[in-house]
N, C-alpha and C. Protein backbone atom coordinates (compact mmCIF):
# COMPACT_ATOMS: atom_id res chain seq x y z
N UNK A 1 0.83 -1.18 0.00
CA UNK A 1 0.00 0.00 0.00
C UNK A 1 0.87 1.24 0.00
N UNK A 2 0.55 1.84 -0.61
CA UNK A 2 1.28 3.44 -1.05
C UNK A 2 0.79 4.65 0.37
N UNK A 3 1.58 4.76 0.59
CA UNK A 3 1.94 6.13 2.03
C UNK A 3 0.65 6.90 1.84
N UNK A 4 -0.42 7.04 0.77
CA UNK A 4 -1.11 8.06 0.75
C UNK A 4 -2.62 8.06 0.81
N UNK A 5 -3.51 8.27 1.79
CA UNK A 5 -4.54 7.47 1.92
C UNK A 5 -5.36 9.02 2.35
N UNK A 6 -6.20 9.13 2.09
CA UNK A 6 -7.11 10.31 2.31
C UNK A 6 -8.37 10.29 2.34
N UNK A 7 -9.17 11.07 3.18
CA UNK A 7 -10.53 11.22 2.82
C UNK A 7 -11.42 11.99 1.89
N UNK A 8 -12.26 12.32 2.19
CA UNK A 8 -13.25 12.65 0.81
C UNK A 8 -12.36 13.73 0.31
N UNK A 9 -12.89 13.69 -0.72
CA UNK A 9 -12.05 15.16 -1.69
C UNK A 9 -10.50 15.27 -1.96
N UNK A 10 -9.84 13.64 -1.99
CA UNK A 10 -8.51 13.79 -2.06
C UNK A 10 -8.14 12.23 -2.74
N UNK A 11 -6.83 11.96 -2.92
CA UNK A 11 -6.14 10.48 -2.96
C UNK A 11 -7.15 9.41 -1.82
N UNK A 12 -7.62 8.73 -2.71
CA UNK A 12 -7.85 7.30 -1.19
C UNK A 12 -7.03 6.56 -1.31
N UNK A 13 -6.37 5.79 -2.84
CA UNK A 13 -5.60 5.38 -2.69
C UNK A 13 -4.30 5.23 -3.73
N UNK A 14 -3.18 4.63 -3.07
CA UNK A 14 -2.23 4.42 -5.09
C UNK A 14 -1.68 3.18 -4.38
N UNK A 15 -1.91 1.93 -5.30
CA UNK A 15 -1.02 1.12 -4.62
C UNK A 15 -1.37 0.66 -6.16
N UNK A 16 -0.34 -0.69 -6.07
CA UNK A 16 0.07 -1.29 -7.48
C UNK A 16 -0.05 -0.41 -9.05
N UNK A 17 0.59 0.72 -9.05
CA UNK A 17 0.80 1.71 -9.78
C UNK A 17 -0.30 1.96 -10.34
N UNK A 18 -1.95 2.36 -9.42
CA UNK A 18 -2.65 2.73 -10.08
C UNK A 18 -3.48 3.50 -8.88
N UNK A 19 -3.91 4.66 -9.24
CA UNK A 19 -4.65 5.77 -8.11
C UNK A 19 -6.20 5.39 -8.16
N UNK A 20 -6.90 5.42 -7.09
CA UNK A 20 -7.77 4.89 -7.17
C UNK A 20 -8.44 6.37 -6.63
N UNK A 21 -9.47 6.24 -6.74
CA UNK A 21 -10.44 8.02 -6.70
C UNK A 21 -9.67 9.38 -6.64
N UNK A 22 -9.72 9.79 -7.55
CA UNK A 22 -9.01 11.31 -7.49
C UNK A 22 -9.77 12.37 -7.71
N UNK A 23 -10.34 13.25 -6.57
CA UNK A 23 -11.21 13.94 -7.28
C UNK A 23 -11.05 15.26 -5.99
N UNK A 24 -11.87 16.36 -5.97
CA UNK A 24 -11.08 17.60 -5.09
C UNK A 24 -11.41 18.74 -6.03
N UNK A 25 -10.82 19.96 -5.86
CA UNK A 25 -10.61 21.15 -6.12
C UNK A 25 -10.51 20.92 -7.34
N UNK A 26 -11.16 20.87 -8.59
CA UNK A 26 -11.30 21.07 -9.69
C UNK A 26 -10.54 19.67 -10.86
N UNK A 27 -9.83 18.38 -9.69
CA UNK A 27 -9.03 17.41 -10.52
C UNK A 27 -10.69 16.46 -10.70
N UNK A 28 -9.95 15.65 -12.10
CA UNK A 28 -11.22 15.22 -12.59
C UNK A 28 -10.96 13.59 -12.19
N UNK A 29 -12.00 13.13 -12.09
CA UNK A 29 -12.01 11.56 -11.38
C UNK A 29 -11.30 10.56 -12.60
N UNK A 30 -10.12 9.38 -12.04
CA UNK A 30 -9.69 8.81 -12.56
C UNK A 30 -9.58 7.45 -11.66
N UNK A 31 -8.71 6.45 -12.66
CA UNK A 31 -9.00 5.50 -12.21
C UNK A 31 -7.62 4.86 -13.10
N UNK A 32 -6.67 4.22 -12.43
CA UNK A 32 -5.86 3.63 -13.00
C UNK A 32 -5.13 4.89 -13.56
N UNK A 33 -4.18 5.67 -13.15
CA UNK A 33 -3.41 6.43 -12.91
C UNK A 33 -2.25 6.37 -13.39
N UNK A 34 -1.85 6.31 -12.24
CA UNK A 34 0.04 6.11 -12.24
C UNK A 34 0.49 4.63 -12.44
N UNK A 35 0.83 4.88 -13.80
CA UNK A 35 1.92 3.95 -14.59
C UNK A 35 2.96 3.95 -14.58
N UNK A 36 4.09 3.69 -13.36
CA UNK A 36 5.39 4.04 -13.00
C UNK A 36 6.36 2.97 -12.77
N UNK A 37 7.49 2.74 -12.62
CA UNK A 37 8.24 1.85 -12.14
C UNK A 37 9.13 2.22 -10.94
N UNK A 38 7.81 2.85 -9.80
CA UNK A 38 8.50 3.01 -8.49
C UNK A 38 8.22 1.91 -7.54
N UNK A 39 9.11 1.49 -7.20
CA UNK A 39 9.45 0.48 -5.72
C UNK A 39 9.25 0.30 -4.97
N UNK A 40 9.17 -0.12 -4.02
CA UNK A 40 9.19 -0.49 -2.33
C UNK A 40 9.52 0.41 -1.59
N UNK A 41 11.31 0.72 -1.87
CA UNK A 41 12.04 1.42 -1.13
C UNK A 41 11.06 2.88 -1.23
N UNK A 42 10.74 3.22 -2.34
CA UNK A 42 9.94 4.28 -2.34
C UNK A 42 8.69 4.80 -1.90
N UNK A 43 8.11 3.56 -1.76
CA UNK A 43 6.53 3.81 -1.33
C UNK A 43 6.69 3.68 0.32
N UNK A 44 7.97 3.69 0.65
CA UNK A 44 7.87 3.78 2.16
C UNK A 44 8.63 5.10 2.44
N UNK A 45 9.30 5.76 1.47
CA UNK A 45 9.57 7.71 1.91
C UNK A 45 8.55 7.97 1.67
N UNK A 46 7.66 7.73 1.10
CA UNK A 46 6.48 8.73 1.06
C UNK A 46 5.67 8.45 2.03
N UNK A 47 5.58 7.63 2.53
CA UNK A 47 4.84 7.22 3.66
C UNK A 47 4.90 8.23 4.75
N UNK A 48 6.95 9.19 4.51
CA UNK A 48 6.89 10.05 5.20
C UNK A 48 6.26 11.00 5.71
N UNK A 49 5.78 11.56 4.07
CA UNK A 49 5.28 12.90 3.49
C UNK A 49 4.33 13.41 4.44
N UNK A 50 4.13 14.64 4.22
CA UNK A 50 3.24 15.02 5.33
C UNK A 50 1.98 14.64 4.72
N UNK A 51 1.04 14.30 6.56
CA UNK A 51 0.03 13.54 6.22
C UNK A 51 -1.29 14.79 5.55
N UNK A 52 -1.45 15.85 4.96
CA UNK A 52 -2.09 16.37 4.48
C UNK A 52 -2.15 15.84 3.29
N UNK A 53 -1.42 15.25 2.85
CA UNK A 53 -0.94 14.83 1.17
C UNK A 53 -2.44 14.15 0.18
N UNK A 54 -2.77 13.57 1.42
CA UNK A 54 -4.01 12.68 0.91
C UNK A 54 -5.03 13.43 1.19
N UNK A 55 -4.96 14.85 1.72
CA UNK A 55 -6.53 15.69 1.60
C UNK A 55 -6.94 17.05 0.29
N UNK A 56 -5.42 16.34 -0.53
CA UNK A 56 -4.70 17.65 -1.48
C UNK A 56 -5.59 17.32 -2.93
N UNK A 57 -5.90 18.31 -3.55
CA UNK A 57 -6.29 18.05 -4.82
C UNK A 57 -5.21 17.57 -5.64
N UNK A 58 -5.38 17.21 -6.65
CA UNK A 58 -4.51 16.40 -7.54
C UNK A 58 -3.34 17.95 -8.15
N UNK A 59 -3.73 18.67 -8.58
CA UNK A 59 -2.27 19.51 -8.80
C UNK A 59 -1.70 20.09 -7.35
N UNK A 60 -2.30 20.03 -5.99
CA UNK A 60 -1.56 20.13 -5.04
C UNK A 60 -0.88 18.71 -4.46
N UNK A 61 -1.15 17.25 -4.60
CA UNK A 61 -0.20 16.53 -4.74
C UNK A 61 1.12 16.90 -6.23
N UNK A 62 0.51 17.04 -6.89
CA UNK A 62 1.76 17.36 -8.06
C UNK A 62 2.56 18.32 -6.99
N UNK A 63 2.66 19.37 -6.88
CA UNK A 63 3.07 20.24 -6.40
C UNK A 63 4.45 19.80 -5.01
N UNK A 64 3.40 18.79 -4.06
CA UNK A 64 4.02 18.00 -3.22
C UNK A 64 5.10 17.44 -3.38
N UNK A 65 4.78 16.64 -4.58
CA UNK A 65 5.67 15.41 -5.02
C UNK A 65 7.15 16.32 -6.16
N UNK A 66 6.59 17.44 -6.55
CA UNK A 66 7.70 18.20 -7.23
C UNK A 66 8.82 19.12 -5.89
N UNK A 67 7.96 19.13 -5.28
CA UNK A 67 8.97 20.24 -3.78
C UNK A 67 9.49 18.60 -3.30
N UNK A 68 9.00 17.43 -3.29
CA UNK A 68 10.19 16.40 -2.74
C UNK A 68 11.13 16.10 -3.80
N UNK A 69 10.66 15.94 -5.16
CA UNK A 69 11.74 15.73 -5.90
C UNK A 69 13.09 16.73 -6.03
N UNK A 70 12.65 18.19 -5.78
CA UNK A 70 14.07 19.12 -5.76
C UNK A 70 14.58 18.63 -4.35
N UNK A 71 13.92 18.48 -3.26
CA UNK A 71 14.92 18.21 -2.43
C UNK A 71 15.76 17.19 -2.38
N UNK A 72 15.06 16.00 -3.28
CA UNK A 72 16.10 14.98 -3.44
C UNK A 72 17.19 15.17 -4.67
N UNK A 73 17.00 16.33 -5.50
CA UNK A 73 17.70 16.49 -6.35
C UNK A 73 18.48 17.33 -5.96
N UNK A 74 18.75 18.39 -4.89
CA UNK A 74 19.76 19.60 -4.02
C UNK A 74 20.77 18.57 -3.37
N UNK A 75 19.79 17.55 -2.86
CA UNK A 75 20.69 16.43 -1.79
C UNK A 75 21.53 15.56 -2.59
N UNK A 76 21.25 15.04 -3.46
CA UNK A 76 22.50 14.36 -4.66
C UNK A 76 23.16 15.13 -5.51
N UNK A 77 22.72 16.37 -5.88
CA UNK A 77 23.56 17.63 -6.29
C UNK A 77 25.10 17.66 -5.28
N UNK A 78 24.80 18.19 -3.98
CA UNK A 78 25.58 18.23 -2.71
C UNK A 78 25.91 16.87 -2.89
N UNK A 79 25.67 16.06 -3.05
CA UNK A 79 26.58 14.69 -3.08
C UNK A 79 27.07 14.78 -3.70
N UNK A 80 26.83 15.03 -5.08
CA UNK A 80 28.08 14.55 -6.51
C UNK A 80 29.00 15.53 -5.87
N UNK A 81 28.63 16.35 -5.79
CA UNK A 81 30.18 18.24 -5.28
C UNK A 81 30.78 17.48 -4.47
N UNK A 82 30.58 16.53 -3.14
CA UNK A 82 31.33 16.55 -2.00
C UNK A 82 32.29 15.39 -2.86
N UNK A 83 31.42 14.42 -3.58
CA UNK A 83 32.18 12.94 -3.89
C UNK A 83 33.45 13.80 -4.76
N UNK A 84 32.75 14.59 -5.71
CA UNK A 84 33.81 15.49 -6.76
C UNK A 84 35.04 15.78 -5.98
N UNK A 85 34.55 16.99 -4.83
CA UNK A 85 35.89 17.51 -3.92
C UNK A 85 37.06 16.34 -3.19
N UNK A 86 36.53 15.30 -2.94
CA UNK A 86 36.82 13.92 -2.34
C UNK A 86 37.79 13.21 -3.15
N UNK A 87 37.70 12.93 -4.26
CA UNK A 87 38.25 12.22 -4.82
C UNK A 87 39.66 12.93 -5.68
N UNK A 88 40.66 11.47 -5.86
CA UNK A 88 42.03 12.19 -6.47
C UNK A 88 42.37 11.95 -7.91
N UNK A 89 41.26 10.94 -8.01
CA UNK A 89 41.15 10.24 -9.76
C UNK A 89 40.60 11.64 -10.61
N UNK A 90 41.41 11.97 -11.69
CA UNK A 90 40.96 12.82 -12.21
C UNK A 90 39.33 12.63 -13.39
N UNK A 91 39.39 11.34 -13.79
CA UNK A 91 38.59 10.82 -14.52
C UNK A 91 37.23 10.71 -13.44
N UNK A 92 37.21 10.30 -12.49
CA UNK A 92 36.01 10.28 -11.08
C UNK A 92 35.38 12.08 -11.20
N UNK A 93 36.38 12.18 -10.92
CA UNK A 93 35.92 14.07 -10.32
C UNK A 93 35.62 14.73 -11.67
N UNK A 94 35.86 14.32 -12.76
CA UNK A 94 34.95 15.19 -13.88
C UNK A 94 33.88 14.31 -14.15
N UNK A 95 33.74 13.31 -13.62
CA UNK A 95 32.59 12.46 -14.08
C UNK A 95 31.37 12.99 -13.03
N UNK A 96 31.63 13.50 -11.59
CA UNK A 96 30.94 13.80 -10.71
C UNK A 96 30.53 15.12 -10.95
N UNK A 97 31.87 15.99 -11.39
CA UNK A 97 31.40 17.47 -11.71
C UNK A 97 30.36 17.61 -12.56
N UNK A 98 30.23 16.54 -14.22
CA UNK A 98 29.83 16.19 -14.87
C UNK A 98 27.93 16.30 -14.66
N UNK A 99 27.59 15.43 -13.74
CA UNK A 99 26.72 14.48 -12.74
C UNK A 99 25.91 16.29 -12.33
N UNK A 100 27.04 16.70 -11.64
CA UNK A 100 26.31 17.60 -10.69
C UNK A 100 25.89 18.82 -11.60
N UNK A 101 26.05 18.86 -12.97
CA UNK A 101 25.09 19.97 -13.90
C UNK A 101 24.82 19.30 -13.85
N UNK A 102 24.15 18.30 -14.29
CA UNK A 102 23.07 17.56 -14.94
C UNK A 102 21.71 18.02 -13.81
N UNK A 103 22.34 17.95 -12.45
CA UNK A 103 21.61 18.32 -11.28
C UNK A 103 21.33 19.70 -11.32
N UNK A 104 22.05 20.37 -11.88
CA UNK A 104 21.51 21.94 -12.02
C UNK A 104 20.55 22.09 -12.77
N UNK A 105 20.49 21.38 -13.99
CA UNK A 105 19.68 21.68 -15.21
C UNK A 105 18.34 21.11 -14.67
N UNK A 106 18.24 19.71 -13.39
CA UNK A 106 17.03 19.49 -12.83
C UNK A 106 16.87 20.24 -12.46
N UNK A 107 17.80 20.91 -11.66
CA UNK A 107 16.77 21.87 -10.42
C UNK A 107 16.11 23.17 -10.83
N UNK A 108 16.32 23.25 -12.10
CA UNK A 108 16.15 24.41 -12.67
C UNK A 108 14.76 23.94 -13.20
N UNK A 109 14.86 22.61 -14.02
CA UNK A 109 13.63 22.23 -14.45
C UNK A 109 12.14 22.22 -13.18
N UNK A 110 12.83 22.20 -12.32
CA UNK A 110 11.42 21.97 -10.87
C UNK A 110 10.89 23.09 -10.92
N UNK A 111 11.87 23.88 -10.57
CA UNK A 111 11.64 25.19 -10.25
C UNK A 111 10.24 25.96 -12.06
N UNK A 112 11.26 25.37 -13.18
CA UNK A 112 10.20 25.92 -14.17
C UNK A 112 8.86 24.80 -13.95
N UNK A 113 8.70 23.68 -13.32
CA UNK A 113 7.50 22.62 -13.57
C UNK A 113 6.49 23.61 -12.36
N UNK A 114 6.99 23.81 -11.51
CA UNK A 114 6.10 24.70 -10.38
C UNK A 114 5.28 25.95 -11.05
N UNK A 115 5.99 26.28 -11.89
CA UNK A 115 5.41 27.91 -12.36
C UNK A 115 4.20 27.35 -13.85
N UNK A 116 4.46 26.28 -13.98
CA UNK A 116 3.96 25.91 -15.05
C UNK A 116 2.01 25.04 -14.62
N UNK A 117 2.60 24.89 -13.37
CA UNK A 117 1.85 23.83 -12.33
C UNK A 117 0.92 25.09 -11.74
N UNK A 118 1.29 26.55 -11.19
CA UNK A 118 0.56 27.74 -11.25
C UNK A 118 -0.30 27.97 -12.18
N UNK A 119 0.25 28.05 -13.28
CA UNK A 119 -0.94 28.75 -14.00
C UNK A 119 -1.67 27.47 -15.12
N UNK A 120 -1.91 26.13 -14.36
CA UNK A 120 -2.28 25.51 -15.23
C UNK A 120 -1.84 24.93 -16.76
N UNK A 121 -0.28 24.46 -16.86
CA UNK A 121 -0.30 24.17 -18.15
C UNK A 121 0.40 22.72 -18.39
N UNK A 122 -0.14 21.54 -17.47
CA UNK A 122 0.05 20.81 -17.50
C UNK A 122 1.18 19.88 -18.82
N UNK A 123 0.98 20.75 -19.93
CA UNK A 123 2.02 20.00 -21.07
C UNK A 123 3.39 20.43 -20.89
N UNK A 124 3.58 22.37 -20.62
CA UNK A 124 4.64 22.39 -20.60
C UNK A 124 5.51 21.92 -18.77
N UNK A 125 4.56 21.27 -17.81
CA UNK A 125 4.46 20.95 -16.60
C UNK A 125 5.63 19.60 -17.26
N UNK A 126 4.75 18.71 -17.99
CA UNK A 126 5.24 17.42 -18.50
C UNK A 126 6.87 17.58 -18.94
N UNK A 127 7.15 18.55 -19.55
CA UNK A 127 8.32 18.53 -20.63
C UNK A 127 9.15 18.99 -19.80
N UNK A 128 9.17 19.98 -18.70
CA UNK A 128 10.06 20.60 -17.46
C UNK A 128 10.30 18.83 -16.87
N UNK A 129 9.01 18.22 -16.58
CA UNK A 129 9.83 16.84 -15.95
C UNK A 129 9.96 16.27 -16.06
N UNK A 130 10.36 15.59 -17.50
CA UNK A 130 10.78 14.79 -18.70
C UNK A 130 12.60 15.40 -18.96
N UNK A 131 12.18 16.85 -18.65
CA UNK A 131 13.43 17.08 -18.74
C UNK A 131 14.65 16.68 -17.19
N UNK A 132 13.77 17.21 -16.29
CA UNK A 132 14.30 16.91 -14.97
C UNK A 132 15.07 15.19 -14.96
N UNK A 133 14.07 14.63 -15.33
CA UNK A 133 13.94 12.66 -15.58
C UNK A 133 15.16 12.62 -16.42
N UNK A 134 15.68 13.33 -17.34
CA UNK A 134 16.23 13.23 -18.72
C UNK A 134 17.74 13.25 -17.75
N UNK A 135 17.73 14.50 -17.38
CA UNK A 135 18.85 14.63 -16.87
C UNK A 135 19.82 14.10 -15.49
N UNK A 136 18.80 13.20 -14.83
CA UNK A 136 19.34 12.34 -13.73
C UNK A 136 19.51 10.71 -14.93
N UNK A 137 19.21 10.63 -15.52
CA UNK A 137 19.07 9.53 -16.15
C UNK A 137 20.50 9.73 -16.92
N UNK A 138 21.02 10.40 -17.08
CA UNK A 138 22.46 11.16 -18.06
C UNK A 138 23.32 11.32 -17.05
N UNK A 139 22.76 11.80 -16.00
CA UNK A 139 24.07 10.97 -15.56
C UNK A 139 24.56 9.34 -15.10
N UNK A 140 23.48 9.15 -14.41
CA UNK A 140 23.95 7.70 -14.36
C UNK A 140 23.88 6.99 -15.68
N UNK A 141 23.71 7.09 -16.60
CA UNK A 141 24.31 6.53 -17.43
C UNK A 141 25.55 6.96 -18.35
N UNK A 142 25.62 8.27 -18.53
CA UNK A 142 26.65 8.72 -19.58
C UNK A 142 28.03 8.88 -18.40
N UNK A 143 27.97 9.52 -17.30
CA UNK A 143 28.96 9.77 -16.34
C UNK A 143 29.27 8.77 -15.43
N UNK A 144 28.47 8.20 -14.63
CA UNK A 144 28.46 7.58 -13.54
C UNK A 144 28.92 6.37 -14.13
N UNK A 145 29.16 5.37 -15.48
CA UNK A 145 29.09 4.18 -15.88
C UNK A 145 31.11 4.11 -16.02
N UNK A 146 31.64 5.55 -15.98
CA UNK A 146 33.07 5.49 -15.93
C UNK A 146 33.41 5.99 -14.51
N UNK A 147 32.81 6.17 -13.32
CA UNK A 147 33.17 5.85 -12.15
C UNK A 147 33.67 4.39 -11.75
N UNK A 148 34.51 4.05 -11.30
CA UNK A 148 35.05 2.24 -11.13
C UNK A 148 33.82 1.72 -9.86
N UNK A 149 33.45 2.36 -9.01
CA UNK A 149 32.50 1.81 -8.33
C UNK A 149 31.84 3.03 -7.22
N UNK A 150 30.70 3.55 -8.30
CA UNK A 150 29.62 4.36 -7.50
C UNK A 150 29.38 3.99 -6.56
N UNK A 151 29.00 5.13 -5.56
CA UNK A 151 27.89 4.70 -4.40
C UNK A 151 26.79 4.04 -4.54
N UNK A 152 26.47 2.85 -4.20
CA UNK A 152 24.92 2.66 -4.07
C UNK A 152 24.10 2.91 -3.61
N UNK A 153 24.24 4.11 -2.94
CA UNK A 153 23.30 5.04 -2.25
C UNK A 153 22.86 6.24 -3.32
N UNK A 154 24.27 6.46 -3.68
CA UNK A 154 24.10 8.08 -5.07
C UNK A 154 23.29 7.32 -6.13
N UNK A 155 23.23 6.18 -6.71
CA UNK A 155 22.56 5.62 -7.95
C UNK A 155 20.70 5.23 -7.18
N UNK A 156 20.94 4.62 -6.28
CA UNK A 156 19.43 4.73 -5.04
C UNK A 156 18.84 5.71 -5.26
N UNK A 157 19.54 6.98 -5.02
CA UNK A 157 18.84 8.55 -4.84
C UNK A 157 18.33 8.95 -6.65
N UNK A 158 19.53 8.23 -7.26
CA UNK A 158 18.72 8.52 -8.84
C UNK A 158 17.63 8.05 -9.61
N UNK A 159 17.65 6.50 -8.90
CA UNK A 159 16.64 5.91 -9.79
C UNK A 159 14.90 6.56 -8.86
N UNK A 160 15.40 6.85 -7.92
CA UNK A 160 14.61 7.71 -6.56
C UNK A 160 13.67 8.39 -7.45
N UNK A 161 14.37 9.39 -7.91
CA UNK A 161 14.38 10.75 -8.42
C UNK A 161 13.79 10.80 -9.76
N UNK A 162 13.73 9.48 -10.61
CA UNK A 162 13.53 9.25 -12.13
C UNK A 162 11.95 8.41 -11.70
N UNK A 163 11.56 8.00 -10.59
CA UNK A 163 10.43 7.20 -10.30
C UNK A 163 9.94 7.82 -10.03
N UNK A 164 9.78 9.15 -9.44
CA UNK A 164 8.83 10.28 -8.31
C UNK A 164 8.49 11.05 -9.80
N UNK A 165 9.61 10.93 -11.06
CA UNK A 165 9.42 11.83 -12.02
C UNK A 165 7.98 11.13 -13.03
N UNK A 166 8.61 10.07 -12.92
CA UNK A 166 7.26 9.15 -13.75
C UNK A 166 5.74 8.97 -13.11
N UNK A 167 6.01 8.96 -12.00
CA UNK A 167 4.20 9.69 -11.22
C UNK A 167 4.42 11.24 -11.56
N UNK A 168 4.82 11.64 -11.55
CA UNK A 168 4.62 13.05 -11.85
C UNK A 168 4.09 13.23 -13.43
N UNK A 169 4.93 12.53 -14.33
CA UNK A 169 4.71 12.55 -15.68
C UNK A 169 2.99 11.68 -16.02
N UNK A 170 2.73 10.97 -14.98
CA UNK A 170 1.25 10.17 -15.00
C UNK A 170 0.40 11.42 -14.63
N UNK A 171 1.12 11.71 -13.64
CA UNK A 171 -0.25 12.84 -12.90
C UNK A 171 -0.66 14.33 -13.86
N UNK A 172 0.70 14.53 -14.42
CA UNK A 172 0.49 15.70 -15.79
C UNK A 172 -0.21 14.95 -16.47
N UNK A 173 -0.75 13.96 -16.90
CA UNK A 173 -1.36 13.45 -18.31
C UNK A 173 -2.87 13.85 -17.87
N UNK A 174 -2.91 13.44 -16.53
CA UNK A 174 -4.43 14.16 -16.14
C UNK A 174 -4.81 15.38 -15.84
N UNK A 175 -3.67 15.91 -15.49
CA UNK A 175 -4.54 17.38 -15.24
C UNK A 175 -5.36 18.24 -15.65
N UNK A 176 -6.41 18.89 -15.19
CA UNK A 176 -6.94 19.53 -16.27
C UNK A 176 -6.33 20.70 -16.67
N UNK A 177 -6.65 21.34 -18.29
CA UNK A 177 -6.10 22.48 -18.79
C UNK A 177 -7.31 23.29 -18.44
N UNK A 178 -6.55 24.56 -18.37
CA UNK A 178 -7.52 25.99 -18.31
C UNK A 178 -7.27 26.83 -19.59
């Protein structure tokens, strides 16, 4: 069962990658939702989330789930920099420096998916976090694959970060336009 359980006018439920009543402040009722390839490990941080989550209309979960994704994207940002400063392999530390734009160009993308998530424009909402997705995905694969042996915590936090993006990219397909 997915962390997010609410009463009337919100999430009741998401478990086996599909949302079950979504309805609230102007989101329109669906059924079979989120088509994602998020995990275990994941459906128990959100469990964190604050428990309002499940009384939120559907673009104020978006909203939610985009303010956790920058923080997990600031927090592996600050990781790749420290691993970067850390290390004496010159090939490691441009692969991390590498890593950590890729993290800029997310965080930049959140920041544009929020403003986009304001005034209702759910497509260009999509493409800000397609792009966000794009760019954690580039690094672990284009940079991180010539590190001799990543953290498995830093690659954890990515595939993290690329799963929270794909409910996000489900939940833009519904939103309504204004």
């Amino acid at each position: 069962m997915f962390g997010i359980e609410g009463e009337r006018g919100g999430i009741d439920r998401i478990e086996n990658d599909s949302v079950d009543r979504i309805d609230g402040d102007g989101a329109k009722k669906a059924s079979t939702v989120v088509r994602s390839e998020h995990k275990t490990t994941m459906m128990m941080e959100f469990s964190a989330l604050d428990p309002k989550i499940g009384k939120l209309d559907l673009p104020g979960v978006a909203k939610c789930l985009i303010h956790y994704a920058q923080q997990n994207a600031l927090d592996t940002h600050n990781q790749l920099q420290l691993l970067a400063n850390s290390t004496t392999d010159n090939r490691t530390k441009e692969s991390y420096i590498s890593c950590s734009k890729y993290y800029d160009k997310a965080l930049y993308s959140f920041d544009e998916a929020l403003k986009d998530l304001k005034v209702n424009n759910p497509d260009y909402l999509n493409i800000e976090i397609t792009a966000a997705r794009q760019n954690a995905n580039d690094c672990k694969t284009l940079d991180l694959k010539d590190v001799f042996k990543p953290d498995p915590k830093l690659i954890m936090k990515i595939d993290f970060l690329e799963n929270v993006c794909g409910i996000l990219l489900s939940i833009s397909d519904i939103l309504p336009k204004y």
